[in-house]
Protein backbone atom coordinates (compact mmCIF):
# COMPACT_ATOMS: atom_id res chain seq x y z
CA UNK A 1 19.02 -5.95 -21.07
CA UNK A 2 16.90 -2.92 -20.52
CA UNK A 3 13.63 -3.29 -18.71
CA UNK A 4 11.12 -0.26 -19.21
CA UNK A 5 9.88 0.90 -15.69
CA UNK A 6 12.66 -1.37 -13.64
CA UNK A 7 11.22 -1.21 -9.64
CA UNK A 8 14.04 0.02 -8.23
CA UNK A 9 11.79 -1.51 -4.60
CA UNK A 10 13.52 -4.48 -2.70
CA UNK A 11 11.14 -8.01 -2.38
CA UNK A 12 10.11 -8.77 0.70
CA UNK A 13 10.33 -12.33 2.36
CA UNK A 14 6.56 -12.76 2.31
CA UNK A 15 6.58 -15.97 4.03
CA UNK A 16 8.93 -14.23 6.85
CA UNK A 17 7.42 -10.87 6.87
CA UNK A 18 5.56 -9.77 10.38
CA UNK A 19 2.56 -7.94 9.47
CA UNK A 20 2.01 -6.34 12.89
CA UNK A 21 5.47 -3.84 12.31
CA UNK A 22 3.63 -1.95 9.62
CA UNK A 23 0.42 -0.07 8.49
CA UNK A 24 -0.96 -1.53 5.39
CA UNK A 25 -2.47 0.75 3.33
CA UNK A 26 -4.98 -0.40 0.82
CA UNK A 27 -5.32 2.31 -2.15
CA UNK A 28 -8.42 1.16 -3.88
CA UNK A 29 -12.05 2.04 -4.25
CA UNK A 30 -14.25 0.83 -1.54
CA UNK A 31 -16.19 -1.47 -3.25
CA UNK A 32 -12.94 -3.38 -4.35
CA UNK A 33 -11.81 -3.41 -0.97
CA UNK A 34 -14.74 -4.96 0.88
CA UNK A 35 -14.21 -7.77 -1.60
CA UNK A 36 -10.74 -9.23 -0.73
CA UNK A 37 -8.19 -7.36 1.47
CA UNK A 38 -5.25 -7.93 3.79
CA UNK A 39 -6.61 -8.57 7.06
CA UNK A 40 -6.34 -5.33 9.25
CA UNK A 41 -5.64 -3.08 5.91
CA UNK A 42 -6.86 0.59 5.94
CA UNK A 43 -8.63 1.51 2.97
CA UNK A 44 -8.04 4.69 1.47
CA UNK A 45 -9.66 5.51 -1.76
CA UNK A 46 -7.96 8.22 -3.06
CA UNK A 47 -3.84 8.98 -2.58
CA UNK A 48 -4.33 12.64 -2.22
CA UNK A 49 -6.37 11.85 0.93
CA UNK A 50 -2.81 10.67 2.89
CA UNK A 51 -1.32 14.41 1.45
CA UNK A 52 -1.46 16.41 4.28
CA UNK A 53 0.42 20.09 3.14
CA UNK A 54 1.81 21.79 6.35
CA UNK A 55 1.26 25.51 6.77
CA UNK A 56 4.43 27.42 8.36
């Protein structure tokens, strides 16, 4: 069977999973985040903001 846009990502044992091993990044507008969020979640609003380009 072919499934259009397949996540090629592995689940994650949510009930098993230790929040403090990794940075949770919330990628939504601001106004979306103050409403409901993961606990300890950094809000970033736009993706281009965690680009950084590195000059040689």
């Amino acid at each position: 069977m072919y499934i259009k846009n397949q996540s090629l990502a592995i689940p994650a044992d949510l009930e098993k999973i230790d929040l403090n091993e990794f940075i949770v990044i919330d990628l939504r507008g601001r106004g979306y985040f103050l409403i409901s969020h993961i606990q300890d979640a950094i809000n970033v609003e736009s993706l281009q903001r965690l680009y950084r380009t590195r000059k040689c």
